[in-house]
C-alpha atoms as a PDB file:
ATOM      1  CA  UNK A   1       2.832 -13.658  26.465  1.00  0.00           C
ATOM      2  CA  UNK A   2       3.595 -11.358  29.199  1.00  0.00           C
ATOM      3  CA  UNK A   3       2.990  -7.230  29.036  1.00  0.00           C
ATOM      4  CA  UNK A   4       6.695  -6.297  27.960  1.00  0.00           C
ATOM      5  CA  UNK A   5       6.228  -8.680  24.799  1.00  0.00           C
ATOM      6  CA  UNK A   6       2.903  -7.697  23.638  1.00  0.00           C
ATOM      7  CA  UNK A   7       3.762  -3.894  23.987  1.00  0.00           C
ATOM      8  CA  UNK A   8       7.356  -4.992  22.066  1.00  0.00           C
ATOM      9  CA  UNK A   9       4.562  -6.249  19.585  1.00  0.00           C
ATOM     10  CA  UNK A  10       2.450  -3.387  18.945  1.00  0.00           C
ATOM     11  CA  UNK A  11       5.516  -0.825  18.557  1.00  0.00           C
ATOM     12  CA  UNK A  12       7.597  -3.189  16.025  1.00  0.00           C
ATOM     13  CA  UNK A  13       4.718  -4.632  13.965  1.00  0.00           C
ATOM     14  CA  UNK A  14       1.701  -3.067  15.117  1.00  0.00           C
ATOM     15  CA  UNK A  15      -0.006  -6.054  16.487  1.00  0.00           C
ATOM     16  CA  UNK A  16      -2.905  -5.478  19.242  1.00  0.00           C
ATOM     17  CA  UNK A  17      -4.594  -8.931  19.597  1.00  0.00           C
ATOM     18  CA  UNK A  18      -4.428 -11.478  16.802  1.00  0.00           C
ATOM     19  CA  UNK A  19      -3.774 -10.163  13.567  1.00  0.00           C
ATOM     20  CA  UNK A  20      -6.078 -11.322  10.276  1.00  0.00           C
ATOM     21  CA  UNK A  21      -4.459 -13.072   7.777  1.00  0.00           C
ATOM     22  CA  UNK A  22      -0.935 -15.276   7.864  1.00  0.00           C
ATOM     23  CA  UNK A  23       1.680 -14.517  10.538  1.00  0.00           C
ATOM     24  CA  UNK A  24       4.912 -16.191  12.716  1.00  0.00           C
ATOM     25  CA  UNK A  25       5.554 -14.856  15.772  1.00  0.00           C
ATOM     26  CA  UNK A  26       9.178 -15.309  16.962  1.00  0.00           C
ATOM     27  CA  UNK A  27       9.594 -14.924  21.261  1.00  0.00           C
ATOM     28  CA  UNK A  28      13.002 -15.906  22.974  1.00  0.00           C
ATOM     29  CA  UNK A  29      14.679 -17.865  20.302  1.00  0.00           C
ATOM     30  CA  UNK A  30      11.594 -20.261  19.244  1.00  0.00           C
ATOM     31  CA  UNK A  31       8.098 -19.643  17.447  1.00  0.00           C
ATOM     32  CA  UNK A  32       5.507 -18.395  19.792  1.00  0.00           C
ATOM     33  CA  UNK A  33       2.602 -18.616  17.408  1.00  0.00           C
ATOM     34  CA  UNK A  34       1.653 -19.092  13.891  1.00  0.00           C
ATOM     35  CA  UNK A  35      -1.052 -19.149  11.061  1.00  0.00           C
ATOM     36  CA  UNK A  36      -1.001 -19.956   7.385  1.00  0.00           C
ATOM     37  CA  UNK A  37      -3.818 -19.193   4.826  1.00  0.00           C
ATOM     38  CA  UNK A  38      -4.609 -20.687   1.647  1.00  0.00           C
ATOM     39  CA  UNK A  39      -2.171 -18.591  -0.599  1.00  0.00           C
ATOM     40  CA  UNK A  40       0.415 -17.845   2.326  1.00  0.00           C
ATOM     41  CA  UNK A  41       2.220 -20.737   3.688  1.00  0.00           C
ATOM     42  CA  UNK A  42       5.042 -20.628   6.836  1.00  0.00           C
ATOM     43  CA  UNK A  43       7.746 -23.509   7.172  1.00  0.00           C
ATOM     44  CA  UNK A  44      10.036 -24.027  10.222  1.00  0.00           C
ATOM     45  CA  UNK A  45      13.967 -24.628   8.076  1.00  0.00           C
ATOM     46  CA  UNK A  46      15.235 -28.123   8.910  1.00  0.00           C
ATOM     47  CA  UNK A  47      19.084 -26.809   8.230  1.00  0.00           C
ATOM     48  CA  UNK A  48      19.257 -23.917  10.119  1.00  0.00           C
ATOM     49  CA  UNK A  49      16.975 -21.318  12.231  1.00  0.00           C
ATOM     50  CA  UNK A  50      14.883 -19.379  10.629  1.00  0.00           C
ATOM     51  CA  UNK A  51      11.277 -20.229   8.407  1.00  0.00           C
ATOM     52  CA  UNK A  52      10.285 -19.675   4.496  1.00  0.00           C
ATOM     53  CA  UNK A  53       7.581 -17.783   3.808  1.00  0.00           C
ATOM     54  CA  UNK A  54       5.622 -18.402   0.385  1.00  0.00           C
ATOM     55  CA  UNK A  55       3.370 -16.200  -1.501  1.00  0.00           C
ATOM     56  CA  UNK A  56       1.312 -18.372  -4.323  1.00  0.00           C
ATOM     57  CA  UNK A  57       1.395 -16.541  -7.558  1.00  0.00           C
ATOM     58  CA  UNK A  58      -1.630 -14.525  -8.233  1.00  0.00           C
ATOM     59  CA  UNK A  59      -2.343 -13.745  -4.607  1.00  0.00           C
ATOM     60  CA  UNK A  60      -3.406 -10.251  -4.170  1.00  0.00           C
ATOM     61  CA  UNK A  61      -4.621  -8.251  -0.817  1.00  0.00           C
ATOM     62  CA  UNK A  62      -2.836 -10.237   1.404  1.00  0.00           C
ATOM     63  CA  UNK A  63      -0.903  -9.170   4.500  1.00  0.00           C
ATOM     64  CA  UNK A  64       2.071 -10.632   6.564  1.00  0.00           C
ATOM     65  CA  UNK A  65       3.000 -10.460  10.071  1.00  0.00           C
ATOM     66  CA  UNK A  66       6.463 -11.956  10.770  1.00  0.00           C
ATOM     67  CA  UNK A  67       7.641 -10.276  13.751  1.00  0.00           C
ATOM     68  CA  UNK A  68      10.468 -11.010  16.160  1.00  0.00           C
ATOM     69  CA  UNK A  69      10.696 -10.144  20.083  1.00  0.00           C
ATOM     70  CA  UNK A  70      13.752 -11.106  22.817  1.00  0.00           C
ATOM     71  CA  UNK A  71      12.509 -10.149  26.697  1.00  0.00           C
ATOM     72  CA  UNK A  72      15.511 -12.502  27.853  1.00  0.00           C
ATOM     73  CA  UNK A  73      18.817 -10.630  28.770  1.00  0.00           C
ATOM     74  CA  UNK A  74      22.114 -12.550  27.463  1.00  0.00           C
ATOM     75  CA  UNK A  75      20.475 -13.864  24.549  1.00  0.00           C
ATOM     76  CA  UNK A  76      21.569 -13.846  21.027  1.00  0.00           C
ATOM     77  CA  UNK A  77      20.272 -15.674  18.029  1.00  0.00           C
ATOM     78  CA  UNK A  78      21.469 -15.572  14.260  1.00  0.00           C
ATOM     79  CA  UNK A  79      17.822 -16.322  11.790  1.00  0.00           C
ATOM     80  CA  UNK A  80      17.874 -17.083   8.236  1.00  0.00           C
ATOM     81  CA  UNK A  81      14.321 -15.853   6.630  1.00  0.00           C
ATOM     82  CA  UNK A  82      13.365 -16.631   3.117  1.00  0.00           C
ATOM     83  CA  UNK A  83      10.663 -14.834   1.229  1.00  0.00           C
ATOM     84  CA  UNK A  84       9.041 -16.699  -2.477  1.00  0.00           C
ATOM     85  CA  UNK A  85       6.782 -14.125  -3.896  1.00  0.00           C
ATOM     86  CA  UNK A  86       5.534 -15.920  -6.828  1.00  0.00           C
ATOM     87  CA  UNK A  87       4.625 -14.033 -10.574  1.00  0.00           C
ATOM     88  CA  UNK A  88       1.977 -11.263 -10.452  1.00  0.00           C
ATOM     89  CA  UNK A  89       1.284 -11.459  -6.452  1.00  0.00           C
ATOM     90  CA  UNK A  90       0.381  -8.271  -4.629  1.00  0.00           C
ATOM     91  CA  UNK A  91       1.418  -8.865  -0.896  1.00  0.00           C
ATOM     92  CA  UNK A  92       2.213  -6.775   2.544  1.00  0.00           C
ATOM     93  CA  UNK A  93       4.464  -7.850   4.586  1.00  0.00           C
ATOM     94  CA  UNK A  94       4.872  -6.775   8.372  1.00  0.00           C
ATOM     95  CA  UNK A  95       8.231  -7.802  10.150  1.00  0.00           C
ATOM     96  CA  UNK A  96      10.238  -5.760  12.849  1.00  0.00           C
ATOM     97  CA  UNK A  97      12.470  -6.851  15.808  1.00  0.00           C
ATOM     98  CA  UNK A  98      12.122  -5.670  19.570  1.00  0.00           C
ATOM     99  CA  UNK A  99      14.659  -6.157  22.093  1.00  0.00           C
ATOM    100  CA  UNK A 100      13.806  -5.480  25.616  1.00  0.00           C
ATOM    101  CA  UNK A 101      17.106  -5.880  27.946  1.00  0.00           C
ATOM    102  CA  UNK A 102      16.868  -5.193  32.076  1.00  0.00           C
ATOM    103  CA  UNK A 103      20.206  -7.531  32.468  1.00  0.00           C
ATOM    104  CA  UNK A 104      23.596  -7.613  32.230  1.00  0.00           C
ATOM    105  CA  UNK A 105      24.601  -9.286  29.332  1.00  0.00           C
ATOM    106  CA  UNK A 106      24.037  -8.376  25.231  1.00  0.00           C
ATOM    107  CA  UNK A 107      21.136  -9.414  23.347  1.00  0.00           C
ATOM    108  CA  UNK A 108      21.624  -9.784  19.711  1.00  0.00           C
ATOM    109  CA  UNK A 109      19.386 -10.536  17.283  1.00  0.00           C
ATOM    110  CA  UNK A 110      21.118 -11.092  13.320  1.00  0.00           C
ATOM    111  CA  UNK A 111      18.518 -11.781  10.755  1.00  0.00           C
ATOM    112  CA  UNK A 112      19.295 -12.489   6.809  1.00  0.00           C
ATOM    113  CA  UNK A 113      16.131 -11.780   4.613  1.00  0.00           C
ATOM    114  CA  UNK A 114      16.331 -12.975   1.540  1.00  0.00           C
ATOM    115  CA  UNK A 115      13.873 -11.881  -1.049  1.00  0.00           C
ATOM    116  CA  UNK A 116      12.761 -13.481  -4.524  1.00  0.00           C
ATOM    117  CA  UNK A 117      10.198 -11.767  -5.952  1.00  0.00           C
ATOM    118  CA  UNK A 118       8.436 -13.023  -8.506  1.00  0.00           C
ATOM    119  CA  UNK A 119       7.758 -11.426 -12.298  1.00  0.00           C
ATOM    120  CA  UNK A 120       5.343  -8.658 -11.872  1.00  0.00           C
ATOM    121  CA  UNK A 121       4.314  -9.195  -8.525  1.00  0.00           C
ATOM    122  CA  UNK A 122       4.492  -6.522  -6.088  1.00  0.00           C
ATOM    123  CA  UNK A 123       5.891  -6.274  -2.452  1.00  0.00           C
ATOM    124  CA  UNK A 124       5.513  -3.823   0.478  1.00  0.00           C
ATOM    125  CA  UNK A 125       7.917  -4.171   2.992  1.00  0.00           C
ATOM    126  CA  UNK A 126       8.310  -2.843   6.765  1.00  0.00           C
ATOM    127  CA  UNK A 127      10.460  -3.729   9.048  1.00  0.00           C
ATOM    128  CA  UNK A 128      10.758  -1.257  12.386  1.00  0.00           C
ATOM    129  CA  UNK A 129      13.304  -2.024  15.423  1.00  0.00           C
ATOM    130  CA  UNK A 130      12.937  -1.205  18.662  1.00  0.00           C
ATOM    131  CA  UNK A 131      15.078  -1.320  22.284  1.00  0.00           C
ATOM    132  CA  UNK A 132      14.154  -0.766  25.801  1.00  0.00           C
ATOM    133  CA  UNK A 133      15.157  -2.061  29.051  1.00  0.00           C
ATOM    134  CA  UNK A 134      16.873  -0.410  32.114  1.00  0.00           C
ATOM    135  CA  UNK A 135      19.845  -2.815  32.527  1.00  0.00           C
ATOM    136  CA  UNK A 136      23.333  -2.197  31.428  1.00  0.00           C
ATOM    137  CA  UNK A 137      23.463  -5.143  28.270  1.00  0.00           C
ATOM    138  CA  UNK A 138      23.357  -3.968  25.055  1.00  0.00           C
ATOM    139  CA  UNK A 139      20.614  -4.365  22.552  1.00  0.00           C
ATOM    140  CA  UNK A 140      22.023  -5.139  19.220  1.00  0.00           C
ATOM    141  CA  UNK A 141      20.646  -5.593  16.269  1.00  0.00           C
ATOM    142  CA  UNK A 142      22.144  -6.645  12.761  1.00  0.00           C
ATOM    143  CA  UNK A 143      20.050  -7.091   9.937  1.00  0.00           C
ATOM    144  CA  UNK A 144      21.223  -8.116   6.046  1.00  0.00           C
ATOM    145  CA  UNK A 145      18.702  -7.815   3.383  1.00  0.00           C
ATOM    146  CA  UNK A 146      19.028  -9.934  -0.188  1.00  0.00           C
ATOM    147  CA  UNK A 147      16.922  -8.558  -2.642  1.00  0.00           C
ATOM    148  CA  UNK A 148      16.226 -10.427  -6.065  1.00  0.00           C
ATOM    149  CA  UNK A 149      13.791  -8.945  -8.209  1.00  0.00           C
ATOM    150  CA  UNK A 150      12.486 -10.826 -11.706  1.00  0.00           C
ATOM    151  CA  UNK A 151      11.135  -8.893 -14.397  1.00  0.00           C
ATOM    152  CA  UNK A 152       8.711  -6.166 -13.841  1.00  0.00           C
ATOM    153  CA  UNK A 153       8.841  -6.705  -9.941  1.00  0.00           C
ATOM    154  CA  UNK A 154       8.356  -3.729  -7.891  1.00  0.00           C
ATOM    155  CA  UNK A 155       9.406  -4.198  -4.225  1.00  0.00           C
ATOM    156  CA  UNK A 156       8.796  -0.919  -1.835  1.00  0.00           C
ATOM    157  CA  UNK A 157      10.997  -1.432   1.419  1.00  0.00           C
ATOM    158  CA  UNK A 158      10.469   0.815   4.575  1.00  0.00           C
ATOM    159  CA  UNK A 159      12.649   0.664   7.677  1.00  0.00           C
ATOM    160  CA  UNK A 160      12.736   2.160  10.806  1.00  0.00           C
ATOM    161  CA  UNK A 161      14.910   2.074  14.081  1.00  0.00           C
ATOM    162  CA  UNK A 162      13.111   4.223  16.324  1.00  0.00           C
ATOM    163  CA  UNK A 163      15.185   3.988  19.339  1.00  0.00           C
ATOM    164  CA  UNK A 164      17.240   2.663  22.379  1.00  0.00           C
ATOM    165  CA  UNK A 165      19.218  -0.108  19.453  1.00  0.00           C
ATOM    166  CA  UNK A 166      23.354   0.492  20.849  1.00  0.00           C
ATOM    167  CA  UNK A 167      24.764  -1.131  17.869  1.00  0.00           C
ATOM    168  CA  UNK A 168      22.672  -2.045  14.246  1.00  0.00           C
ATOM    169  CA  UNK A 169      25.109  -3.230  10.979  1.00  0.00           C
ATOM    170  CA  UNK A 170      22.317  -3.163   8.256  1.00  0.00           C
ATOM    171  CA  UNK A 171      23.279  -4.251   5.015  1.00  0.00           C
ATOM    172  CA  UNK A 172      21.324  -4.261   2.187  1.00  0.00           C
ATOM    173  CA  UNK A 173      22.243  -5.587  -1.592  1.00  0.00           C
ATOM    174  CA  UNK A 174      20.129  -5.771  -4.476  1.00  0.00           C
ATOM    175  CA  UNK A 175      19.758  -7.294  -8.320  1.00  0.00           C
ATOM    176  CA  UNK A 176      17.195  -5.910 -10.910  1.00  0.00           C
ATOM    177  CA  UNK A 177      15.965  -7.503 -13.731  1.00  0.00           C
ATOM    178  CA  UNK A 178      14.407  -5.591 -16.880  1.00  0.00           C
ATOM    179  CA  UNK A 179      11.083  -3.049 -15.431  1.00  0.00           C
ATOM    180  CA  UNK A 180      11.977  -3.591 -12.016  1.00  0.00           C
ATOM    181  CA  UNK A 181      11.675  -1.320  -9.582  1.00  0.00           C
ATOM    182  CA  UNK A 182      13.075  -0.976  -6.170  1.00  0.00           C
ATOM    183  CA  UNK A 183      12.313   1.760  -3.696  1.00  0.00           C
ATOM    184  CA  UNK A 184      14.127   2.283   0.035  1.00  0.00           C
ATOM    185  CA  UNK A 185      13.146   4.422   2.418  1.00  0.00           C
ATOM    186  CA  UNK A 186      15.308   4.532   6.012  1.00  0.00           C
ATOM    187  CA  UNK A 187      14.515   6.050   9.011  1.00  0.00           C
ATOM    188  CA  UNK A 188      16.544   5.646  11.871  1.00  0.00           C
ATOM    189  CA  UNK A 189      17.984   7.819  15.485  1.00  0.00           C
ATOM    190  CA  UNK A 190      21.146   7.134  17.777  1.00  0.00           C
ATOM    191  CA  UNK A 191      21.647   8.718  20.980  1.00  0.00           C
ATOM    192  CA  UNK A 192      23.918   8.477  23.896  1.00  0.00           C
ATOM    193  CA  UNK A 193      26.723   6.410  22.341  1.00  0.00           C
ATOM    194  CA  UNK A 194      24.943   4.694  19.808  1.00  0.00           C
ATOM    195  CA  UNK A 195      26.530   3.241  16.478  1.00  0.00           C
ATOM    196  CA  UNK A 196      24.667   2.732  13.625  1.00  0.00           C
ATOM    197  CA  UNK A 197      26.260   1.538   9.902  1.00  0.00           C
ATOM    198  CA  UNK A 198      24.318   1.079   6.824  1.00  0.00           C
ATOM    199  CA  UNK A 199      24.986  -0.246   3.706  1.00  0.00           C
ATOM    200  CA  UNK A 200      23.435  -0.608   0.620  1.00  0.00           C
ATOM    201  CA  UNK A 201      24.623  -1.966  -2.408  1.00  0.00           C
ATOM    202  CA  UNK A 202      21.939  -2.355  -5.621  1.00  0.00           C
ATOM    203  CA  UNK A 203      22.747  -3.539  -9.078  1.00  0.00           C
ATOM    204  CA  UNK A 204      20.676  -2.280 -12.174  1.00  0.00           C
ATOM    205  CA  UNK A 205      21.481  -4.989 -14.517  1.00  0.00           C
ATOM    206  CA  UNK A 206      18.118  -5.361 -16.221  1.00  0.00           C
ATOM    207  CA  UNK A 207      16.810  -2.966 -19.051  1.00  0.00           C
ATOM    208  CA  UNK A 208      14.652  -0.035 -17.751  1.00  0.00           C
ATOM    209  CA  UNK A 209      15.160  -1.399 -14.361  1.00  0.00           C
ATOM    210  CA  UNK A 210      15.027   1.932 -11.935  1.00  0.00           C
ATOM    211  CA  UNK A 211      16.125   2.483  -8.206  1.00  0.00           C
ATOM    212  CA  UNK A 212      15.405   5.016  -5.537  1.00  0.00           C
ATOM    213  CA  UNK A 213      17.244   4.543  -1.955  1.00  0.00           C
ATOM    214  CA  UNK A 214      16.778   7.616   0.506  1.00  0.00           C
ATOM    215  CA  UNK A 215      17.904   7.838   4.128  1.00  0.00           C
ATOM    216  CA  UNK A 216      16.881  10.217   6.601  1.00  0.00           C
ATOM    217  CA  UNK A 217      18.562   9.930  10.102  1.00  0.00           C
ATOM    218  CA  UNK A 218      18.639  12.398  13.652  1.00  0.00           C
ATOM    219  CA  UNK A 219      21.919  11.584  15.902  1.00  0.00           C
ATOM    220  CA  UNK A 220      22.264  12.669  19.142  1.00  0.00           C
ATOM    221  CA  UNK A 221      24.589  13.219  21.911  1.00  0.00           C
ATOM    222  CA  UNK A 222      27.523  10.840  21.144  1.00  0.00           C
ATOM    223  CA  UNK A 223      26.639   8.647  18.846  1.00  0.00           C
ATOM    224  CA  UNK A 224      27.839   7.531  15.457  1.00  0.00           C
ATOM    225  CA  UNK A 225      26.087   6.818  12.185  1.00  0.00           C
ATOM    226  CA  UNK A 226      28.200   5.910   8.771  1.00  0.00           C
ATOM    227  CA  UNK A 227      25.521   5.956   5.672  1.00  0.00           C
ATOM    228  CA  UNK A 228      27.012   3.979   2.666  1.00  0.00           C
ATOM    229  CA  UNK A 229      24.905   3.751  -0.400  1.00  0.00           C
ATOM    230  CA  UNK A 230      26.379   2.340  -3.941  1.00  0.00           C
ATOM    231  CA  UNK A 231      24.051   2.209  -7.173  1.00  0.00           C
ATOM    232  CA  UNK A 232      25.680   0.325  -9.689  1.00  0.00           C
ATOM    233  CA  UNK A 233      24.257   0.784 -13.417  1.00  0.00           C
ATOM    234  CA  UNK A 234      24.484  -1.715 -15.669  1.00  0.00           C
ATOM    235  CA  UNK A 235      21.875  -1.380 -18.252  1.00  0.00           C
ATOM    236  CA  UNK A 236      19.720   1.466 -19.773  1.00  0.00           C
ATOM    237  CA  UNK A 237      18.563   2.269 -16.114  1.00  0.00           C
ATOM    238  CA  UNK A 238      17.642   5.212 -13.375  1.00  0.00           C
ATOM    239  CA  UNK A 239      19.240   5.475  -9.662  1.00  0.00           C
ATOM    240  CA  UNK A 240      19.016   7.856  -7.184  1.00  0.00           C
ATOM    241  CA  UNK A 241      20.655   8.058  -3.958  1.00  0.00           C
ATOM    242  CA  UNK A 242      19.771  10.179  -1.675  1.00  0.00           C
ATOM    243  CA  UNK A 243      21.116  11.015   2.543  1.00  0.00           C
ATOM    244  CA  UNK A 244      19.979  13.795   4.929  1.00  0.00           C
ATOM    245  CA  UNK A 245      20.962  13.638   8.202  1.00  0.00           C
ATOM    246  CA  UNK A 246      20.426  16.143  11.142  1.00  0.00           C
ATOM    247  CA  UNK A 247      23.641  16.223  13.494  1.00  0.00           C
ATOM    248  CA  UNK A 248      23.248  17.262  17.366  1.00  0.00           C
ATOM    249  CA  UNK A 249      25.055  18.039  20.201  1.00  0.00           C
ATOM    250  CA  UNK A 250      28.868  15.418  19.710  1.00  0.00           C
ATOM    251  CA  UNK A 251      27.367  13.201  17.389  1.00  0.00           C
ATOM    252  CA  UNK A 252      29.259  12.192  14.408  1.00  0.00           C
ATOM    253  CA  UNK A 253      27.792  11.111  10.951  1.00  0.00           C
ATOM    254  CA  UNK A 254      29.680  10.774   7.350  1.00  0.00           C
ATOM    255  CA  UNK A 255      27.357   9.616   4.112  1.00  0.00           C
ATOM    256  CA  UNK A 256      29.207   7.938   1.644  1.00  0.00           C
ATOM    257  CA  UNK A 257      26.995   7.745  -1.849  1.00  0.00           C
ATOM    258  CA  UNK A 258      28.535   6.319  -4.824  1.00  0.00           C
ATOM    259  CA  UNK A 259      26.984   5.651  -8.057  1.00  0.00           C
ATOM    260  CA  UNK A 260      28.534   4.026 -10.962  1.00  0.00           C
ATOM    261  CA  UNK A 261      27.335   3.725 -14.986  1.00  0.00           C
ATOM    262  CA  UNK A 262      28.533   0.866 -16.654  1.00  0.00           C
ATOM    263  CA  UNK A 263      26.053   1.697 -19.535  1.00  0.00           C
ATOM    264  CA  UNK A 264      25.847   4.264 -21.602  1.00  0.00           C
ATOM    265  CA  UNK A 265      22.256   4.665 -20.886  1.00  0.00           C
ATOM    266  CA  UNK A 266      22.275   4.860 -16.974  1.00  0.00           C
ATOM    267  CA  UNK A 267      21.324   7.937 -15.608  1.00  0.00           C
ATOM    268  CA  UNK A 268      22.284   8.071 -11.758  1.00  0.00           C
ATOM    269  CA  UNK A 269      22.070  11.417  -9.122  1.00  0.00           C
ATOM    270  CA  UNK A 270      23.563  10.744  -5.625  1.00  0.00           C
ATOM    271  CA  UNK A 271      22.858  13.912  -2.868  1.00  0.00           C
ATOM    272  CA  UNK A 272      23.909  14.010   0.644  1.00  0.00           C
ATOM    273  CA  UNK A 273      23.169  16.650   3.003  1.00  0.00           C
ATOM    274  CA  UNK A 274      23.986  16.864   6.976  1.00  0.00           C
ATOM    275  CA  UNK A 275      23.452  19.647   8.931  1.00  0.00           C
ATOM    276  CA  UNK A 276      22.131  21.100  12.148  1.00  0.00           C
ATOM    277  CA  UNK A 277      18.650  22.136  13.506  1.00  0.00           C
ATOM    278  CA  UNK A 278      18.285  25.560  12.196  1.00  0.00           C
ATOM    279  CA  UNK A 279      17.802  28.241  14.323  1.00  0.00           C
ATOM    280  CA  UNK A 280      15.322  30.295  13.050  1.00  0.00           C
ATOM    281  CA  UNK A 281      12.940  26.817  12.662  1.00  0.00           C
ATOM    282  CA  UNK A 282      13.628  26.926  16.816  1.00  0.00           C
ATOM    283  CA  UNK A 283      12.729  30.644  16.946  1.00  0.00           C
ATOM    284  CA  UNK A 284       9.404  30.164  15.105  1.00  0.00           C
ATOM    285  CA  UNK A 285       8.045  27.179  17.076  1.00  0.00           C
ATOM    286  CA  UNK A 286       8.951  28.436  19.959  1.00  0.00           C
ATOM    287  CA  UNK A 287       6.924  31.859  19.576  1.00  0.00           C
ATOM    288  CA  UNK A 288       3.818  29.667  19.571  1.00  0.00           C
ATOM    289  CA  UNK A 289       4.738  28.572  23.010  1.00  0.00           C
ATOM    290  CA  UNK A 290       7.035  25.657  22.591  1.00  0.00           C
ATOM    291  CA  UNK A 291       9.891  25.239  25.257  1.00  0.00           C
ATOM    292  CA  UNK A 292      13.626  24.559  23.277  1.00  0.00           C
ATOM    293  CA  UNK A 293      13.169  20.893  23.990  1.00  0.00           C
ATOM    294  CA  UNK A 294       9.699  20.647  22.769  1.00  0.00           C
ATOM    295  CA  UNK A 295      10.349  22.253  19.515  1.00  0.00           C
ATOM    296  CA  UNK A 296      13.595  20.452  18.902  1.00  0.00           C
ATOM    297  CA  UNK A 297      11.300  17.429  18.967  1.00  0.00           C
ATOM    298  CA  UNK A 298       8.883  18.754  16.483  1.00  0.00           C
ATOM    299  CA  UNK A 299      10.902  19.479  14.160  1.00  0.00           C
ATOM    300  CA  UNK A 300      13.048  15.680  14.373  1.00  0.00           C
ATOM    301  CA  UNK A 301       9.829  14.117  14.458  1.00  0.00           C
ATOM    302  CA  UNK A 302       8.406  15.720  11.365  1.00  0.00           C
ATOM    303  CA  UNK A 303      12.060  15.126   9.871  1.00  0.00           C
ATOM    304  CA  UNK A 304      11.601  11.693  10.114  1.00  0.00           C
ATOM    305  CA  UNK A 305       7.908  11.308   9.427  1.00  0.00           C
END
């Protein structure tokens, strides 16, 4: 692997060298590398691109890499990723996508996750995206998320689009069984004229089952972000929704939380809150010798720590 791709590796997945432990390495449309473990195994799909990734049940401490990097200019691909977590496993898994474009032409990379996790097991999720590249093609990036959680699962998902992505569609949907819990945490930033939509959808149909989806976004200059979230409860269940964005310069945002009870027993908050930088937060940081730009990137940066 050349220089471009192993820095695309360390920023999206945090991989200097090889990492311990199972992981699939996706470079230009094909698998780069791979390594399985005893309770982690890896399979190429024979329908369609994309692998299956299967956690024995029981497994605990283990940690996945499945990262995906395009260094080609005019290429798109479209990769179907399915994740088995069986009953009572603790696992970590790693993925992220980084696109860097010095062509012409788009490069597109669509994933569909889908996730089954197991009863009582227990997942960790990150997923990070990434752009660079001084040509004019876009880098676009459009992931979808399937979420199934069994009885007394607990799935914690973190994602993060960090920068230089012109166009992301990431759509998320979820189903709860009774004690399940499912936590979402999104970070992302636009500039220039950047879109980004999200969309989450997640269904509370098992007793007790509990939800907490929170979105915290920075867009600049010209760029767009639409932040849909819908809880749906079904059963004796707690949701929160939850969208603060910071708005700059001719950017546009609008947050869209909705949160239905189809129980008598669901208890569901949705908050939304967009806004500028303060000036007074300027002001201070400034004072401790801070130029205007410096402290306006203190305070994004700890707003989307």
């Amino acid at each position: 692997m050349n220089n471009t791709q192993l820095e695309l590796l360390k920023i999206v997945a945090d991989m200097e060298g090889t990492p311990e432990g199972a992981f699939n390495i996706r470079a230009n449309g094909g698998l780069e590398e791979r390594h399985v473990t005893e309770n982690v195994d890896i399979r190429t799909k024979i329908d369609k691109s994309g692998i299956d990734i299967i956690i024995k049940p029981n497994t605990k401490g283990e940690k996945v890499h499945i990262p995906v990097i395009i260094s080609e200019s005019g290429l798109t691909e479209l990769v179907y990723n399915d994740f088995y977590i069986g009953d009572n496993a603790e696992v970590e898994i790693v993925a992220g996508c980084g696109i860097h474009n010095c062509g012409g032409e788009e490069s597109r990379h669509d994933g569909i996750h889908s996730f089954f996790v197991g009863k009582n097991a227990r997942v960790k999720y990150t997923e990070k995206h990434y752009g660079s590249g001084d040509g004019n093609g876009e880098r676009n990036m459009n992931p979808t998320t399937v979420i199934n959680i069994a009885e007394g699962g607990y799935m914690e998902m973190d994602t993060t689009q960090i920068e230089g992505i012109d166009s992301t569609k990431r759509v998320t949907t979820a189903k709860l069984s009774d004690d399940a819990t499912l936590i979402i945490r999104e970070k992302l930033m636009t500039h220039g004229k950047q879109r980004a939509d999200t969309d989450f959808t997640v269904d509370l149909n098992g007793k007790n089952s509990a939800a907490n989806v929170i979105s915290r976004s920075v867009a600049k200059d010209e760029s767009y972000q639409l932040f849909i979230s819908k809880i749906n409860g079904n059963n004796t269940c707690n949701g929160h929704t939850e969208c603060d964005a910071i708005i700059m310069d001719n950017a546009h945002v609008s947050a869209v939380p909705e949160i239905t009870a189809n129980h008598i027993d669901a208890s569901l908050i949705h908050e939304a809150a967009i806004g500028k930088i303060a000036g007074e937060q300027l002001i201070k940081l400034m004072t401790l010798g801070l130029t205007d730009q410096e402290a306006e990137e203190q305070i994004v940066n700890g707003f989307l720590k």
